[in-house]
PDB file of N, CA and C in Angstrom:
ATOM      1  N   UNK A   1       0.840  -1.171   0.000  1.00  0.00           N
ATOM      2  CA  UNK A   1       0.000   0.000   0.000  1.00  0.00           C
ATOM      3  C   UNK A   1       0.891   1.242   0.000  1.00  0.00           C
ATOM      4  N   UNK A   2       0.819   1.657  -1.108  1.00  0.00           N
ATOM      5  CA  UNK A   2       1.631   3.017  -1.077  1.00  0.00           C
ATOM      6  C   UNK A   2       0.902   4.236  -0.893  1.00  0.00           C
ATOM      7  N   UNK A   3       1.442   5.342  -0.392  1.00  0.00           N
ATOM      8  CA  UNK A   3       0.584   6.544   0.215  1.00  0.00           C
ATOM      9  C   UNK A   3       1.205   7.727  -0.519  1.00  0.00           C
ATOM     10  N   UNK A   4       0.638   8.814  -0.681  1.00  0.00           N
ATOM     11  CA  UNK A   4       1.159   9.914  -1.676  1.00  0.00           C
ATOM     12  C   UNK A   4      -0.031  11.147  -1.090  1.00  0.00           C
ATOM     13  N   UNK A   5       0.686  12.086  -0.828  1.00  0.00           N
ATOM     14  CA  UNK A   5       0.348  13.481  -0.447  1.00  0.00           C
ATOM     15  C   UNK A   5       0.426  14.244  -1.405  1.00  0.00           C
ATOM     16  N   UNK A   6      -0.931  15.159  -2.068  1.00  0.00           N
ATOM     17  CA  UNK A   6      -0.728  15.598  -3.211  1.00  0.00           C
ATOM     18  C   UNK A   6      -1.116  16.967  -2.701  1.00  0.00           C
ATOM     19  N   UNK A   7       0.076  17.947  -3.405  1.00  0.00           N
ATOM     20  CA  UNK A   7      -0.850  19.514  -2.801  1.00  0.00           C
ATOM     21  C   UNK A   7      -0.609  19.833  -4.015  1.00  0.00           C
ATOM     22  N   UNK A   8      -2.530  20.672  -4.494  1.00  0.00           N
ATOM     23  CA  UNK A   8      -3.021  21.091  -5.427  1.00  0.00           C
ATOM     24  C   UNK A   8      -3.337  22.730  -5.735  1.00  0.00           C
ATOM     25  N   UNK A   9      -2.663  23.590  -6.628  1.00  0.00           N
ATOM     26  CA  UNK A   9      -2.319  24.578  -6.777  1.00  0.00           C
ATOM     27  C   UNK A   9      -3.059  24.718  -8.542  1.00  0.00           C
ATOM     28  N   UNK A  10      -2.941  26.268  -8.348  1.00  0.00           N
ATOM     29  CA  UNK A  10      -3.307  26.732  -9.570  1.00  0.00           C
ATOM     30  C   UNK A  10      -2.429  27.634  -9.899  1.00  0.00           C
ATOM     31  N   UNK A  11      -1.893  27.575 -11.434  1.00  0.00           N
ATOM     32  CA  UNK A  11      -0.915  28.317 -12.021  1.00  0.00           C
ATOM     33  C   UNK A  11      -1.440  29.771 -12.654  1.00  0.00           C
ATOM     34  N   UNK A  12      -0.598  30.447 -13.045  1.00  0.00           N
ATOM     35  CA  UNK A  12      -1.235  31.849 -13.881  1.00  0.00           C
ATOM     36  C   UNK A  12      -2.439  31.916 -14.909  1.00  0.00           C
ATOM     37  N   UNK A  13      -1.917  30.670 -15.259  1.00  0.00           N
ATOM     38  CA  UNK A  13      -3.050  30.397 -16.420  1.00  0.00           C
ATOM     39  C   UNK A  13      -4.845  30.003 -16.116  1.00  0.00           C
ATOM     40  N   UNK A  14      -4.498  29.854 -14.542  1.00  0.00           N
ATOM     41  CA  UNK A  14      -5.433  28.466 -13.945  1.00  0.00           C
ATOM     42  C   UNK A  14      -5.800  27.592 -14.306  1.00  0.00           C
ATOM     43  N   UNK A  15      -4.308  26.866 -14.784  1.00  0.00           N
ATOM     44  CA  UNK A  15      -4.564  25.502 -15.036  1.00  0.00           C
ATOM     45  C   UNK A  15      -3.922  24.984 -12.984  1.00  0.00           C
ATOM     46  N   UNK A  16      -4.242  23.478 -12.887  1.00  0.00           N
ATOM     47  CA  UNK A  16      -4.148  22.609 -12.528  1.00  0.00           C
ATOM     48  C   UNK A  16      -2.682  22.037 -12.334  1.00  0.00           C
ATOM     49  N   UNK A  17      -2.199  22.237 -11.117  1.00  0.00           N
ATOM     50  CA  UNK A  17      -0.982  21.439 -10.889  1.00  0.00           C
ATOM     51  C   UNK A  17      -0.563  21.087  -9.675  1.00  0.00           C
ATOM     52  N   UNK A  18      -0.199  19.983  -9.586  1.00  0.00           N
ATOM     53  CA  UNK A  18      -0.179  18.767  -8.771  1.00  0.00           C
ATOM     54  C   UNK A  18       1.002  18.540  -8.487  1.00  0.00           C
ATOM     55  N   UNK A  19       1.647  18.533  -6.951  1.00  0.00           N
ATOM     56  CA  UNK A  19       3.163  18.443  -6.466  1.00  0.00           C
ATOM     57  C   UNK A  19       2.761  17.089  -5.627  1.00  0.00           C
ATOM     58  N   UNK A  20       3.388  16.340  -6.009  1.00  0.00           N
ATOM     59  CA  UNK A  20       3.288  15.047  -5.039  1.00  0.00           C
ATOM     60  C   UNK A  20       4.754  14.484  -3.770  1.00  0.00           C
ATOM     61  N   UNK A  21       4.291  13.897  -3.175  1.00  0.00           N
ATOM     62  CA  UNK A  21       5.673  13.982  -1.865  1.00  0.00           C
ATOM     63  C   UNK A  21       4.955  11.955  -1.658  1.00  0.00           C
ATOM     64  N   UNK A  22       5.894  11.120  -1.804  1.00  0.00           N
ATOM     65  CA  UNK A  22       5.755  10.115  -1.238  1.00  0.00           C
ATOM     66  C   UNK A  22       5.830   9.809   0.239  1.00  0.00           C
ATOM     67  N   UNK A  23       5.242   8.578   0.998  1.00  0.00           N
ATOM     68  CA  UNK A  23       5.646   8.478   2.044  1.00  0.00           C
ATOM     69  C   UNK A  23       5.012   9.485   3.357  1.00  0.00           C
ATOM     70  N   UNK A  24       3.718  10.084   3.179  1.00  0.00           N
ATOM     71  CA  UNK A  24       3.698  11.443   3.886  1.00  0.00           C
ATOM     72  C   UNK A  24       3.934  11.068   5.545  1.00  0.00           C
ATOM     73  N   UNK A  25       3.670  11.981   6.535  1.00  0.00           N
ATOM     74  CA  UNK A  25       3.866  11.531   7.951  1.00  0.00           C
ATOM     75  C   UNK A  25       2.227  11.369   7.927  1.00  0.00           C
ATOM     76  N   UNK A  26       1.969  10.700   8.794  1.00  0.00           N
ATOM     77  CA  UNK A  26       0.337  10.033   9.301  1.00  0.00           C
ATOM     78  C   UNK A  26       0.450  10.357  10.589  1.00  0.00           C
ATOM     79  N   UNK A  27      -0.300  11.296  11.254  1.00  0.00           N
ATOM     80  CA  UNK A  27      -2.024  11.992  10.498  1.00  0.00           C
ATOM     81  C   UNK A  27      -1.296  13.365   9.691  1.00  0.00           C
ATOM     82  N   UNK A  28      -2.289  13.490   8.869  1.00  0.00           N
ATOM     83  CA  UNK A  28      -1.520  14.593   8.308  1.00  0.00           C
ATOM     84  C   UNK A  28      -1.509  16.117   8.864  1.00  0.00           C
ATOM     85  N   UNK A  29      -1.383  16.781   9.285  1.00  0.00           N
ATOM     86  CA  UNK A  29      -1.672  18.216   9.964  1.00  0.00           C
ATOM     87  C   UNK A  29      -2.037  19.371   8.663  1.00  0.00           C
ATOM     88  N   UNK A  30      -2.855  19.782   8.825  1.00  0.00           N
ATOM     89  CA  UNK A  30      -3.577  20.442   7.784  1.00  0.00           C
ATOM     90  C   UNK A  30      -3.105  21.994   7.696  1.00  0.00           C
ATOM     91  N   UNK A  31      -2.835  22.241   9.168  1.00  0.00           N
ATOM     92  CA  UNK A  31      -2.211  23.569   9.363  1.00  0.00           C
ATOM     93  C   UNK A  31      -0.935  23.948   8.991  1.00  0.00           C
ATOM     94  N   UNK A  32      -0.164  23.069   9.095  1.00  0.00           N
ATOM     95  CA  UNK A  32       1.033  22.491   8.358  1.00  0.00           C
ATOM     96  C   UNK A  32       1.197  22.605   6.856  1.00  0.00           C
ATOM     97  N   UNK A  33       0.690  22.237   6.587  1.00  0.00           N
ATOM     98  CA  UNK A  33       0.373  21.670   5.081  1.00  0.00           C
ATOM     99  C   UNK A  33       0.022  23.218   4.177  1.00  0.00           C
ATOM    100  N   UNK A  34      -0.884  23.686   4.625  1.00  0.00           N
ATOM    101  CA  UNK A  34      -1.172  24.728   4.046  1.00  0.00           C
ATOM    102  C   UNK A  34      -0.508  25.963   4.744  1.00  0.00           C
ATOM    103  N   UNK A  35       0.347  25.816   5.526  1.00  0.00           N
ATOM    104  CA  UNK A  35       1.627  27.069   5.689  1.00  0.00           C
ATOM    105  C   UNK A  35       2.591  26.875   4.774  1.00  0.00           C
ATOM    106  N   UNK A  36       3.185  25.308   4.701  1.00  0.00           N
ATOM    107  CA  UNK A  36       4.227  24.912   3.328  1.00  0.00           C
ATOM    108  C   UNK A  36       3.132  25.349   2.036  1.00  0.00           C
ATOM    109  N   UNK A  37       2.297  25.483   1.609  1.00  0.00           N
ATOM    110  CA  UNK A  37       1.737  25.650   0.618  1.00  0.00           C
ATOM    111  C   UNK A  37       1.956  27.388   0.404  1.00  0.00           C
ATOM    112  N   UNK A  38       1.552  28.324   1.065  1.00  0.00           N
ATOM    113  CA  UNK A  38       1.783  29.225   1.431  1.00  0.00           C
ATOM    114  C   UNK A  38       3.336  29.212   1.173  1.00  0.00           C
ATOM    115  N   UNK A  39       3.743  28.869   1.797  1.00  0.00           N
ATOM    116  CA  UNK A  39       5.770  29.468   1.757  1.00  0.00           C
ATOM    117  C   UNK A  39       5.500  29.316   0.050  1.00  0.00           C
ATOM    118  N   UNK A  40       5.297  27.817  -0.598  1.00  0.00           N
ATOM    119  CA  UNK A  40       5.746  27.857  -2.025  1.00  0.00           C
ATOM    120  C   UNK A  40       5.125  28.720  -2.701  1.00  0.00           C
ATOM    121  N   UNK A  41       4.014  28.811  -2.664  1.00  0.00           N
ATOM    122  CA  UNK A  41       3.242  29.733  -3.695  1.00  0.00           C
ATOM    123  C   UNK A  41       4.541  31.900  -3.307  1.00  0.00           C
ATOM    124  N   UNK A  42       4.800  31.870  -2.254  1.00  0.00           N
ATOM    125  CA  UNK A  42       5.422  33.413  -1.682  1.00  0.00           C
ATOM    126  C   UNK A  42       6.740  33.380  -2.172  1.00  0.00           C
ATOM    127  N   UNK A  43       7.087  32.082  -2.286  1.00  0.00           N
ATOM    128  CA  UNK A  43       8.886  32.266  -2.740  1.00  0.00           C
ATOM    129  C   UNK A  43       9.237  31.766  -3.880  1.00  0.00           C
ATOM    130  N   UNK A  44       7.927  31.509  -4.698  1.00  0.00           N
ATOM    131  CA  UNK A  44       7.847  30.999  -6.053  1.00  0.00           C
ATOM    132  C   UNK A  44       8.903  29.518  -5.815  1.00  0.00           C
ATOM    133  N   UNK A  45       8.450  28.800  -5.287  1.00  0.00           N
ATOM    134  CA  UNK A  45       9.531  27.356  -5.380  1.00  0.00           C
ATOM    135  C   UNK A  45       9.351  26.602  -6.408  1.00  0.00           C
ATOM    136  N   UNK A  46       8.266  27.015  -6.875  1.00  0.00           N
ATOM    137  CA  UNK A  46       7.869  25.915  -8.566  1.00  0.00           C
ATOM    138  C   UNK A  46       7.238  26.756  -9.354  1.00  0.00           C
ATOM    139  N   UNK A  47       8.207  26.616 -10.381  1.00  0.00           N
ATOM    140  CA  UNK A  47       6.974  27.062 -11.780  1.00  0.00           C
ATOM    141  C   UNK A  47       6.545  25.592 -12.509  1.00  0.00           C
ATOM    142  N   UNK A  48       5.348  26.039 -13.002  1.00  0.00           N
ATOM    143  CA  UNK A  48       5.334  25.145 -14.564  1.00  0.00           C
ATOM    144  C   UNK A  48       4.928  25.821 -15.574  1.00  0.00           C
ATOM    145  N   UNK A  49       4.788  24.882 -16.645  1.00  0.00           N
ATOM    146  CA  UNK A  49       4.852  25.287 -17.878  1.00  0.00           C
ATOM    147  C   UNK A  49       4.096  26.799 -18.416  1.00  0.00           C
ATOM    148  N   UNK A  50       3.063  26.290 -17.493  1.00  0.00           N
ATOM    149  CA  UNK A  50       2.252  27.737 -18.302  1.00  0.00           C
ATOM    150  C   UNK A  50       2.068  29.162 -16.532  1.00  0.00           C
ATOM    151  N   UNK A  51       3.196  29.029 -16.300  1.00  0.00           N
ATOM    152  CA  UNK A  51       3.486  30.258 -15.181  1.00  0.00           C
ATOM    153  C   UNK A  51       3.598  29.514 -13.860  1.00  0.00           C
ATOM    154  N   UNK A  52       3.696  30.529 -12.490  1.00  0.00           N
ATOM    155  CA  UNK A  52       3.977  30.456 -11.635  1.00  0.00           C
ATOM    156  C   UNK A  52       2.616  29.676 -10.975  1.00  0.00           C
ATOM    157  N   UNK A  53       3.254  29.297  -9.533  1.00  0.00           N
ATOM    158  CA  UNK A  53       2.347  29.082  -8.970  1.00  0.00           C
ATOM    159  C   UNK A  53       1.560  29.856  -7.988  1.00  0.00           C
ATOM    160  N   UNK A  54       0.070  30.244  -8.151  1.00  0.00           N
ATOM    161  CA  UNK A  54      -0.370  31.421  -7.589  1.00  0.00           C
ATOM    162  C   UNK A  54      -1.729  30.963  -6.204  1.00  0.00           C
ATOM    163  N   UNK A  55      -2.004  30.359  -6.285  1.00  0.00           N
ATOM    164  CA  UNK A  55      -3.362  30.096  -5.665  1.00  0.00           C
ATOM    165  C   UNK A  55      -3.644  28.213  -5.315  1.00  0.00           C
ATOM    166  N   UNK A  56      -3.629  28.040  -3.724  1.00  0.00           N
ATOM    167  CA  UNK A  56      -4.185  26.677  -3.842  1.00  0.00           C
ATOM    168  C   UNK A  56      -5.278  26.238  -4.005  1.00  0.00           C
ATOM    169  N   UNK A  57      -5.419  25.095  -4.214  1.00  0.00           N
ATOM    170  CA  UNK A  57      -6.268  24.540  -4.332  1.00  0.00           C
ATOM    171  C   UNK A  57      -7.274  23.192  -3.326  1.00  0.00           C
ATOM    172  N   UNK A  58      -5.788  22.808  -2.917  1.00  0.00           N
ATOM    173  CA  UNK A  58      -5.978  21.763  -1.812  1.00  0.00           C
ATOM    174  C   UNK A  58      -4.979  20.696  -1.878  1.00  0.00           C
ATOM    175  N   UNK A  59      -5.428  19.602  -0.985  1.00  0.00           N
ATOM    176  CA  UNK A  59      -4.415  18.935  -0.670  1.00  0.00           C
ATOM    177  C   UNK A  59      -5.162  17.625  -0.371  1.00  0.00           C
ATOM    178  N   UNK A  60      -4.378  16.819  -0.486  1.00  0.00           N
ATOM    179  CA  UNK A  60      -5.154  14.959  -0.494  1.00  0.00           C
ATOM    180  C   UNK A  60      -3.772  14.176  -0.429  1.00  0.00           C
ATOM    181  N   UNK A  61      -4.205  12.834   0.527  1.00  0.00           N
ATOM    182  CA  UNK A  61      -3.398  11.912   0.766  1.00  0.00           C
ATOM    183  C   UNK A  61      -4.235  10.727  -0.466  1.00  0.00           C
ATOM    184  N   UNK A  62      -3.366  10.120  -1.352  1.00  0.00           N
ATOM    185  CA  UNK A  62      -3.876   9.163  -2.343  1.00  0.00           C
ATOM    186  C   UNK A  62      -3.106   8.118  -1.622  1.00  0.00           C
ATOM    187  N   UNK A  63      -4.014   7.265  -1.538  1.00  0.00           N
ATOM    188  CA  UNK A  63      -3.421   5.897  -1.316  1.00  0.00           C
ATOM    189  C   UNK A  63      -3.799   4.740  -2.388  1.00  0.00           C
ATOM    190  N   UNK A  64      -3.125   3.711  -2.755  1.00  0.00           N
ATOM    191  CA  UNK A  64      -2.923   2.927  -4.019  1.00  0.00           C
ATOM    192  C   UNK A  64      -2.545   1.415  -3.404  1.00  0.00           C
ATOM    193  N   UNK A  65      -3.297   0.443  -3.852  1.00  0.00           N
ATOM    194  CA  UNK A  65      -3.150  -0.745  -3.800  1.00  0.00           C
ATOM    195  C   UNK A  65      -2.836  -1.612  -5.199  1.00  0.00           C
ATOM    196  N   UNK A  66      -1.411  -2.260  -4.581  1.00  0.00           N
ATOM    197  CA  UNK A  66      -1.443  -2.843  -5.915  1.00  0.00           C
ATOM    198  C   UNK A  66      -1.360  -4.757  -5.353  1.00  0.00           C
ATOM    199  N   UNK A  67      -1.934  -5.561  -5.894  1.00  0.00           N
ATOM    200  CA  UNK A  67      -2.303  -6.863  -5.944  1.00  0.00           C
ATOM    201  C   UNK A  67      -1.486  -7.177  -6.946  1.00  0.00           C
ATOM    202  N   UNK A  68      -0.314  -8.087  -6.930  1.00  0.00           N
ATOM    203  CA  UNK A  68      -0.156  -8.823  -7.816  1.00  0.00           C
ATOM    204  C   UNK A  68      -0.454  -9.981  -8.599  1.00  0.00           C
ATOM    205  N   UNK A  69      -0.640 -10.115  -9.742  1.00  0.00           N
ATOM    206  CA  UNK A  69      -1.098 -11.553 -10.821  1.00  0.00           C
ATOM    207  C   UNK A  69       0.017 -12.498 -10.834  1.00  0.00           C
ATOM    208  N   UNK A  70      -0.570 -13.699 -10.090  1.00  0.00           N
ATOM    209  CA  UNK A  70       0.589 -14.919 -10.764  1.00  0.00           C
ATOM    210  C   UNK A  70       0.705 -15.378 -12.284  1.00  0.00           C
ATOM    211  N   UNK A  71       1.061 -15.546 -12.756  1.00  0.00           N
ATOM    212  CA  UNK A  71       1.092 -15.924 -13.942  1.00  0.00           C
ATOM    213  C   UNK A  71       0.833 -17.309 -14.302  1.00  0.00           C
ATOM    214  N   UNK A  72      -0.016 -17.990 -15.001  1.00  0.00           N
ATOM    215  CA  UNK A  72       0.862 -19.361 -15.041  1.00  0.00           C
ATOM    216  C   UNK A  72       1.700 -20.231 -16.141  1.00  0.00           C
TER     217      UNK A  72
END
């Protein structure tokens, strides 16, 4: 079971962009989360393609199960 913390931002354009961090700490602190969101969006720590990052959006822990197939 792998776990992935996704914080969701909007660029100049308002498109859609997605910073992912594996591994997050459990429980997640929300207050936390959206102060680091805050720092990046103030010190510009990421651009993408179509501009800076200006405005969040939110934030989600994805978790993923993978089952493997035997073969025979």
């Amino acid at each position: 079971m792998a776990k992935r913390l996704e914080l969701r931002f909007n660029n100049e354009a308002g498109r859609n962009v997605t910073i992912g961090l594996d591994d997050p700490i459990e429980p997640a602190d929300s207050a936390t989360i959206s102060a680091v969101m805050d720092e990046i969006i103030n010190h510009n720590v990421f651009t993408s393609s179509q501009g800076s990052l200006v405005e969040k959006r939110g934030a989600r822990i994805v978790e993923r199960n993978v089952e493997e197939i035997e073969l025979d």
